[in-house]
Protein backbone atom coordinates (compact mmCIF):
# COMPACT_ATOMS: atom_id res chain seq x y z
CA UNK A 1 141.02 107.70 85.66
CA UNK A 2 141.09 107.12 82.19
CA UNK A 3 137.72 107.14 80.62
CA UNK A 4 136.54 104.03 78.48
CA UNK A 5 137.09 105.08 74.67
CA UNK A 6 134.48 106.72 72.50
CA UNK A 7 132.90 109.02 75.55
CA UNK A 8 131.01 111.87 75.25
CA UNK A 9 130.15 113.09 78.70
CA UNK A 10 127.68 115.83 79.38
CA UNK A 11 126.88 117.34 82.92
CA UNK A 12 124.08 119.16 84.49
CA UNK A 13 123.29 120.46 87.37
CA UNK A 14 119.55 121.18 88.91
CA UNK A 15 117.71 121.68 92.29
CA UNK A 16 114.25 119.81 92.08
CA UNK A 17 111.40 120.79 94.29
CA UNK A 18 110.61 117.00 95.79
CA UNK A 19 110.37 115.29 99.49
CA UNK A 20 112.49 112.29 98.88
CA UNK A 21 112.14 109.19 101.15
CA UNK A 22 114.56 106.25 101.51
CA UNK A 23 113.57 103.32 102.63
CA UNK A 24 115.37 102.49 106.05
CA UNK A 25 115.36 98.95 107.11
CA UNK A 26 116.99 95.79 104.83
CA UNK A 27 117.28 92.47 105.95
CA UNK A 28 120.76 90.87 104.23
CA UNK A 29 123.95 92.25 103.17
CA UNK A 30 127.21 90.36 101.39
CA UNK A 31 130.61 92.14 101.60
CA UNK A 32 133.32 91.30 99.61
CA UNK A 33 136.88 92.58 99.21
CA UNK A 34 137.89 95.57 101.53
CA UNK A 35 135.39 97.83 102.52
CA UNK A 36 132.79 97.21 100.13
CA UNK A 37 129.76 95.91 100.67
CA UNK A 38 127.62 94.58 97.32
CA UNK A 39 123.77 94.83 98.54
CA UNK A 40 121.03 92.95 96.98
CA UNK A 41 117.71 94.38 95.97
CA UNK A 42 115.02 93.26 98.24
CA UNK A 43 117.09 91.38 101.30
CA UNK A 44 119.30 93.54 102.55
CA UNK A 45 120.72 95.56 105.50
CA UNK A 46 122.05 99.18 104.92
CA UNK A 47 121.90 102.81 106.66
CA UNK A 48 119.85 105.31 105.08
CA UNK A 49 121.48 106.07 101.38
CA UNK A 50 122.50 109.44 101.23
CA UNK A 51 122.68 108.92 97.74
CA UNK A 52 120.68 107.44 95.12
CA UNK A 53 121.86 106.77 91.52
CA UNK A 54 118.97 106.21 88.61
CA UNK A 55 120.80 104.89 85.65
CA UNK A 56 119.85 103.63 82.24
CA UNK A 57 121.10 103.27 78.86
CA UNK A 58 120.41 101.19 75.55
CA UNK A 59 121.62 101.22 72.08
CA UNK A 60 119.22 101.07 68.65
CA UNK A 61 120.05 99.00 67.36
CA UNK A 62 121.67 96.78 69.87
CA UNK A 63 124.65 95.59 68.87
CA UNK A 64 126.71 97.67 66.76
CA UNK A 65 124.06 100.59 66.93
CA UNK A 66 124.96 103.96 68.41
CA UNK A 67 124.12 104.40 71.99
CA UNK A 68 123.31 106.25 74.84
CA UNK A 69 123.18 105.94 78.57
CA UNK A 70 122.00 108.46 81.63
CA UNK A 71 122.82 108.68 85.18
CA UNK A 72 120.97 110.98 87.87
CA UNK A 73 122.87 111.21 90.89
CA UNK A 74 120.35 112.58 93.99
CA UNK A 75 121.97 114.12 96.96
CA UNK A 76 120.49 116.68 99.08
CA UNK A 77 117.52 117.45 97.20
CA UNK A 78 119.76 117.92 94.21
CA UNK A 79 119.97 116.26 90.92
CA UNK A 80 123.28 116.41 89.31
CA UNK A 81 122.60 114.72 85.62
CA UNK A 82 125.35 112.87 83.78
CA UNK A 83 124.74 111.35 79.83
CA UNK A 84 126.41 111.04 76.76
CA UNK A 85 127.07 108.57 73.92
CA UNK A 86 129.02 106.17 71.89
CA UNK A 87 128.86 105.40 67.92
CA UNK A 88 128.29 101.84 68.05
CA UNK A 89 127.98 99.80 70.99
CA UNK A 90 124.91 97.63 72.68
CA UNK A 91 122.28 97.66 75.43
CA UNK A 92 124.49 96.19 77.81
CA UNK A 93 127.31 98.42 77.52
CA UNK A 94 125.45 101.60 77.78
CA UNK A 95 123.82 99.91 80.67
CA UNK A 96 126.97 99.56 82.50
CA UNK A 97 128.53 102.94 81.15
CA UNK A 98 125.84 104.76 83.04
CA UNK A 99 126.68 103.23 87.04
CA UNK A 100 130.27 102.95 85.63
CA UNK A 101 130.05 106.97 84.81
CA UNK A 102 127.74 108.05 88.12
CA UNK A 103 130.13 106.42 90.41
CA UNK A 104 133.11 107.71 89.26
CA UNK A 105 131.88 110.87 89.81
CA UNK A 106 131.82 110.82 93.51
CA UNK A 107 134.69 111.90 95.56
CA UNK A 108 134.41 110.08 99.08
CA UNK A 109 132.43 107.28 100.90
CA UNK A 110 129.16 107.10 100.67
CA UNK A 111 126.11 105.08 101.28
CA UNK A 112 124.51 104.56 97.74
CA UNK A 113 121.26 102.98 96.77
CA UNK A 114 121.41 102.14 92.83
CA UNK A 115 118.35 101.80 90.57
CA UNK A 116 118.73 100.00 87.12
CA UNK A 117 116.02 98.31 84.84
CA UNK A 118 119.17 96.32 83.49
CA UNK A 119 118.95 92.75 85.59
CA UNK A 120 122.11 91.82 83.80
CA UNK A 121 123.89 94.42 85.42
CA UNK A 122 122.06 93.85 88.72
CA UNK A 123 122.77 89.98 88.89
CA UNK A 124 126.27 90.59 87.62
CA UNK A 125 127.32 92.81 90.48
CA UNK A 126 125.22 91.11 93.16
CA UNK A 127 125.93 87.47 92.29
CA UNK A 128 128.84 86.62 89.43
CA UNK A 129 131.44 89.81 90.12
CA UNK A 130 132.80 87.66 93.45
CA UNK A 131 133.22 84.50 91.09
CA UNK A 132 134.70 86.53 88.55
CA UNK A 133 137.30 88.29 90.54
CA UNK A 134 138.19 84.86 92.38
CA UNK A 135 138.38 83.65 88.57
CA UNK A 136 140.84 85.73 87.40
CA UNK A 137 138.29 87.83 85.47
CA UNK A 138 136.62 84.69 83.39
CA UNK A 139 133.34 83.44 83.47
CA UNK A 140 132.45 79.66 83.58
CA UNK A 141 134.67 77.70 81.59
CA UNK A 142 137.43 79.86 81.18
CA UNK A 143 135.35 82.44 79.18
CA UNK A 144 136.27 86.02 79.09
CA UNK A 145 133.67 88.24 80.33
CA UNK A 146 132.20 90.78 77.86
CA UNK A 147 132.94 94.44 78.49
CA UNK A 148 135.50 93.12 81.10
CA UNK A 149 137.20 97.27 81.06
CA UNK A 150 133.67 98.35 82.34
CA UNK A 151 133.39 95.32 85.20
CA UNK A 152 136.84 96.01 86.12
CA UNK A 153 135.80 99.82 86.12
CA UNK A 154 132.73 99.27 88.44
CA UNK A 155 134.39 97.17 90.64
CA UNK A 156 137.48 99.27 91.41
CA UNK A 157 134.97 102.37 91.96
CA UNK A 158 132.45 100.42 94.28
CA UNK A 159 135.53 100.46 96.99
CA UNK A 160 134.58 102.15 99.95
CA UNK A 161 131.18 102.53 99.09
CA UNK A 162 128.49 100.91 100.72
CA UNK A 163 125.90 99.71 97.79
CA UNK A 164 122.14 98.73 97.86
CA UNK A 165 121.08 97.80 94.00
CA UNK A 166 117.50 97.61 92.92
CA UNK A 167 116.21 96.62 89.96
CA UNK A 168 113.00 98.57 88.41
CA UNK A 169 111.24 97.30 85.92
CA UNK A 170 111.19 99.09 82.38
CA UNK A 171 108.11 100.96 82.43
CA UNK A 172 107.61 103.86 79.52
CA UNK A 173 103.92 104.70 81.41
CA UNK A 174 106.44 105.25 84.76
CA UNK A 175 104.99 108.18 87.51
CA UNK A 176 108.42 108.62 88.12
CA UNK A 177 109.87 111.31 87.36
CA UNK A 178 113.30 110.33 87.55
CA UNK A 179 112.84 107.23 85.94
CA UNK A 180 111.03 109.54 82.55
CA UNK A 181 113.88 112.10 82.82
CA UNK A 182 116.41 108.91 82.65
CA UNK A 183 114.43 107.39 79.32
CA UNK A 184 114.50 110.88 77.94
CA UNK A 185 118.25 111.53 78.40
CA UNK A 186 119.38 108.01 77.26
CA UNK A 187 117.33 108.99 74.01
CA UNK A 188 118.47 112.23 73.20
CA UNK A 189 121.85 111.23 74.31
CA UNK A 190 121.74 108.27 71.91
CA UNK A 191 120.32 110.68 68.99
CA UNK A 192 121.99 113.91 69.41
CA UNK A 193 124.52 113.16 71.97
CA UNK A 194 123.34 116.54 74.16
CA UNK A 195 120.22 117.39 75.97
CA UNK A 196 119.11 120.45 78.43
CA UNK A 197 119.20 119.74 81.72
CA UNK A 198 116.00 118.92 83.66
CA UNK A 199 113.13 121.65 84.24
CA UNK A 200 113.28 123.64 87.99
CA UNK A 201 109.87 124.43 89.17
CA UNK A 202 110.25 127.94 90.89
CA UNK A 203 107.55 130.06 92.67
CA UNK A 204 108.09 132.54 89.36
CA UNK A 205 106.87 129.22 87.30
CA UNK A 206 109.18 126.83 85.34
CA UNK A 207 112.82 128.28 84.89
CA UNK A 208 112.59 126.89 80.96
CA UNK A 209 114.59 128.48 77.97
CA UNK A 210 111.22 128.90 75.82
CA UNK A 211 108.29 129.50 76.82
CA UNK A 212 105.32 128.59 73.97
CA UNK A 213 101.44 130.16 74.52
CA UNK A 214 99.44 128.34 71.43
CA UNK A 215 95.57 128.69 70.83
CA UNK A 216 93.53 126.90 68.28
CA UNK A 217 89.49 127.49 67.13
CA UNK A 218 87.65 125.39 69.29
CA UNK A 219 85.92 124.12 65.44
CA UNK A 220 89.20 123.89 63.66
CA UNK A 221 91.24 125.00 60.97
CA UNK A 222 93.26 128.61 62.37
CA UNK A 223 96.04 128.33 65.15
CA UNK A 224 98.18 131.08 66.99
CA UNK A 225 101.23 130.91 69.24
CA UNK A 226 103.37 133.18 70.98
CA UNK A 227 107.20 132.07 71.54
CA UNK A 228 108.98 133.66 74.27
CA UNK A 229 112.63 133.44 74.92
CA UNK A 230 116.10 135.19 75.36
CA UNK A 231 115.86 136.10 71.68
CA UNK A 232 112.44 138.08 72.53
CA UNK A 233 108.95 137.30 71.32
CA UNK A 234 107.91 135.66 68.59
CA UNK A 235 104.47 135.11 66.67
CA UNK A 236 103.47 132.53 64.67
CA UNK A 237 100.37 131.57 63.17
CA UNK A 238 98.44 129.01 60.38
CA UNK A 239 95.42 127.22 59.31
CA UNK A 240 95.01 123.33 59.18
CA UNK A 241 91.86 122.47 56.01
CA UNK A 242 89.79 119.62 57.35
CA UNK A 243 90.79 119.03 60.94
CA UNK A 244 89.26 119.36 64.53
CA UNK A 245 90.39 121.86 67.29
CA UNK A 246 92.48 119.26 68.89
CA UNK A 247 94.55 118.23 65.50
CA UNK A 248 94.99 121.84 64.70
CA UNK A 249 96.29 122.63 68.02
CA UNK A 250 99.07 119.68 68.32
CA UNK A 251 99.76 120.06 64.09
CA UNK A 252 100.69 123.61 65.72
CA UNK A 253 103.06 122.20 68.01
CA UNK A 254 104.97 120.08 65.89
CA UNK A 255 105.61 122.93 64.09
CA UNK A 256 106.59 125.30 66.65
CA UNK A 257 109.15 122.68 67.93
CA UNK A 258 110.19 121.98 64.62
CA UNK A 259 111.84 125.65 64.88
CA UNK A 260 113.79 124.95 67.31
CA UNK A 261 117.19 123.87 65.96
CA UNK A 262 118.47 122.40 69.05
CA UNK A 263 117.46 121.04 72.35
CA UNK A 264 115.63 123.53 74.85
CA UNK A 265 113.85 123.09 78.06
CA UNK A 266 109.91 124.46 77.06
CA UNK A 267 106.81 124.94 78.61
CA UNK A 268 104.10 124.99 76.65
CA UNK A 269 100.65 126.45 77.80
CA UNK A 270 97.23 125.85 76.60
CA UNK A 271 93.65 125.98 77.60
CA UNK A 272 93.47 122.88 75.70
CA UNK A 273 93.26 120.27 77.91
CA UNK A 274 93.14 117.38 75.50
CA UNK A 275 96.93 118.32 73.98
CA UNK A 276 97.76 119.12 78.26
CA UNK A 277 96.82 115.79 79.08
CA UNK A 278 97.51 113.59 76.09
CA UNK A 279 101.28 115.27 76.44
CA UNK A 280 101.73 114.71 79.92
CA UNK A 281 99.64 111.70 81.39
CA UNK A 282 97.98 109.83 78.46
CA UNK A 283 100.85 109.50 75.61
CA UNK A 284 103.43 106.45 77.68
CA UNK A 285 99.91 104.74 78.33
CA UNK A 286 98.73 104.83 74.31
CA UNK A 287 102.35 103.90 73.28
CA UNK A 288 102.48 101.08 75.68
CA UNK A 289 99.88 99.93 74.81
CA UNK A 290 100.13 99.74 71.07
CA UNK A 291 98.01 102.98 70.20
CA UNK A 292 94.94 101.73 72.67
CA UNK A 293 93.83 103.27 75.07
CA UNK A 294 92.87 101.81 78.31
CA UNK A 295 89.58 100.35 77.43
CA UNK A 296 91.30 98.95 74.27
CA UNK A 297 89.88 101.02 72.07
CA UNK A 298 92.06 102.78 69.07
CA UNK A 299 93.56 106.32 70.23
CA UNK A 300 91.77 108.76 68.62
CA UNK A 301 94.13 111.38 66.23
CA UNK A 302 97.01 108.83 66.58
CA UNK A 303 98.78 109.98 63.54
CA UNK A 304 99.08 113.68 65.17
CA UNK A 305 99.86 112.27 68.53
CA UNK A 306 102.97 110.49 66.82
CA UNK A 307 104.30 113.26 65.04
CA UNK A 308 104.28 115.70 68.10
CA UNK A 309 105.65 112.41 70.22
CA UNK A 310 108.52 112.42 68.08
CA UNK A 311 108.80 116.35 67.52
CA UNK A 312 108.75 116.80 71.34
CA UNK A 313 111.50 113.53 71.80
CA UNK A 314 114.75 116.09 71.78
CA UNK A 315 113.87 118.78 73.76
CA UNK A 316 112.78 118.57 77.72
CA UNK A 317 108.79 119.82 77.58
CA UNK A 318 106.60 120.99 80.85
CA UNK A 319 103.15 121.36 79.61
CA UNK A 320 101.14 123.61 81.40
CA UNK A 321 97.38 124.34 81.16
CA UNK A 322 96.11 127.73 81.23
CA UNK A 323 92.70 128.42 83.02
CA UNK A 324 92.13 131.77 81.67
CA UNK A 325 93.48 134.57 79.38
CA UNK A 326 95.45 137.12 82.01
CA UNK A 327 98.82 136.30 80.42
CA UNK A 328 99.26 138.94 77.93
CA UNK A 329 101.24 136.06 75.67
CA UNK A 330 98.16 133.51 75.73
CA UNK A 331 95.82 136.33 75.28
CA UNK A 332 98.20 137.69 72.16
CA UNK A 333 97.96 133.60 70.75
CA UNK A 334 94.27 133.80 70.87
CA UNK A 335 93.92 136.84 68.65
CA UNK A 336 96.47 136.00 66.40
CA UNK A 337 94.24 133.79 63.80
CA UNK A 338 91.00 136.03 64.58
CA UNK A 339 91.63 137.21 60.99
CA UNK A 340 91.83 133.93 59.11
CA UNK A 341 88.18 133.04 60.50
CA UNK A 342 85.27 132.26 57.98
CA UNK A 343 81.92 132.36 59.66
């Protein structure tokens, strides 16, 4: 099959450590044309999926903005991921480019449940594709449908298969973590047009590319880090004037990633539980929410939480907190700005 023009495709392949569940019981199913059955979201009847499909993609700006889209395919307690990009394009067609992309990856018949926060896409394959094929490909009066190659696409790949859709709503403060590793890829896909692939959690700890240990003085001011990769170890160190702990701490993280010349899957450890937390359960809340946090107050150190937001964006991030010193690399970070200290 030939491949809708202007197509970069990158693939990845991952093991994740998670019990999945499918739901097993629907209530109403519509088949149309041979073989294929077109599911609806909440009403309908299907076996167990032994597949699932996340998929997402938007362009900025939409139209005529470059674009990305992501696809995670889950089968057997593996991820396979699937993103890439276009130069300009629109929310829709990335959108579609994504399901469009996942299923024409698979190889043989299979029961698939879809997720998409696109209801376009959802309501166009559950309720106007059978119009539009009896139509001659046109919408209502006599209209050609937009991105009619991608439609025509879907529906020639949906044969055989037996499809449940279900729409999710967009949610940036998501639990999921399929759903954050699909608004991650669409945006690094869309800005770089690459991203690492999704971070294994193995009993040795998280099988990253960089590993980053980074102390700051509890009162501000000096910061340490060790980086640990392929390359070997590296040290850095500085000192912030005028801020807290916490705003030296993530002003050393921006810099730290800002080393980093090209997406890498990281961990990042810290006793600091303030950058731990704000990184990894606090940060889709604040933005959601217009920089407040839940009792509407104004995030505190907003303008450091937006620069290490946007310094983390491109790379895929595990932050870790560190209960005590053993780790020779955390203990190393610690000492590092011992000397710049003016008590």
């Amino acid at each position: 099959m030939i491949y809708p023009n202007g197509i970069l495709l990158i693939r990845h392949s991952t093991c994740v450590l998670r019990e999945i569940r499918f739901p097993t019981k629907f209530i109403f199913g519509l088949t149309i044309g041979a073989g294929t059955s077109y599911l609806s979201d909440d009403n309908s009847i299907m076996a167990t999926p032994n597949i699932i499909i996340y998929s997402g993609g938007g362009a900025k700006p939409s139209p005529n903005g470059p674009g990305g889209w992501a696809a995670l395919i889950v089968h057997d307690y593996e991820v396979e991921e699937l993103s890439g990009r276009e130069d300009t394009t629109t929310n829709v067609r990335m959108q579609l480019m994504a399901v469009f992309m996942a299923l024409e990856s698979l190889d043989e018949r299979h029961y698939i449940e879809i997720h998409t926060d696109s209801l376009y896409l959802k309501r166009g394959i559950t309720s106007w594709l059978p119009k539009w094929t009896q139509n001659g490909w046109h919408a209502t009066k006599n209209q050609t449908i937009q991105n009619k190659d991608l439609w025509e696409g879907l529906y020639d790949l949906m044969q055989g298969h037996e499809i449940r859709w279900k729409w999710i709503k967009r949610d940036i403060n998501s639990q999921d973590m399929y759903i954050n590793r699909i608004y991650e890829l669409v945006t690094t896909a869309r800005e770089y047009g690459t991203a690492p692939k999704m971070i294994e959690l193995t009993s040795e700890g998280p099988d990253v590319d960089v590993s980053v240990y980074v102390s700051a003085w509890y009162k501000g001011g000096p910061w340490g880090a060790t980086i640990v990769s392929l390359n070997g170890v590296e040290e850095m160190q500085g000192h912030e004037a005028d801020t807290t702990g916490n705003q030296s701490i993530m002003i050393a993280c921006v810099k730290i990633l800002k080393t980093l010349t090209t997406p890498q899957r990281i961990a990042i450890y810290s006793s600091n539980e303030y950058l731990i937390n704000g990184m990894s359960k606090w940060l889709r809340g604040w933005i959601k929410n217009d920089w407040k946090t839940a009792k509407g107050e104004p995030v505190k150190n907003q303008e450091q939480w937006q620069h290490l937001s946007a310094a983390a964006q491109v790379h895929t991030i595990i932050w870790m907190h560190l209960d005590d010193y053993e780790n020779p690399y955390a203990r190393r970070a610690s000492t590092l700005y011992d000397v710049d200290l003016d008590i």
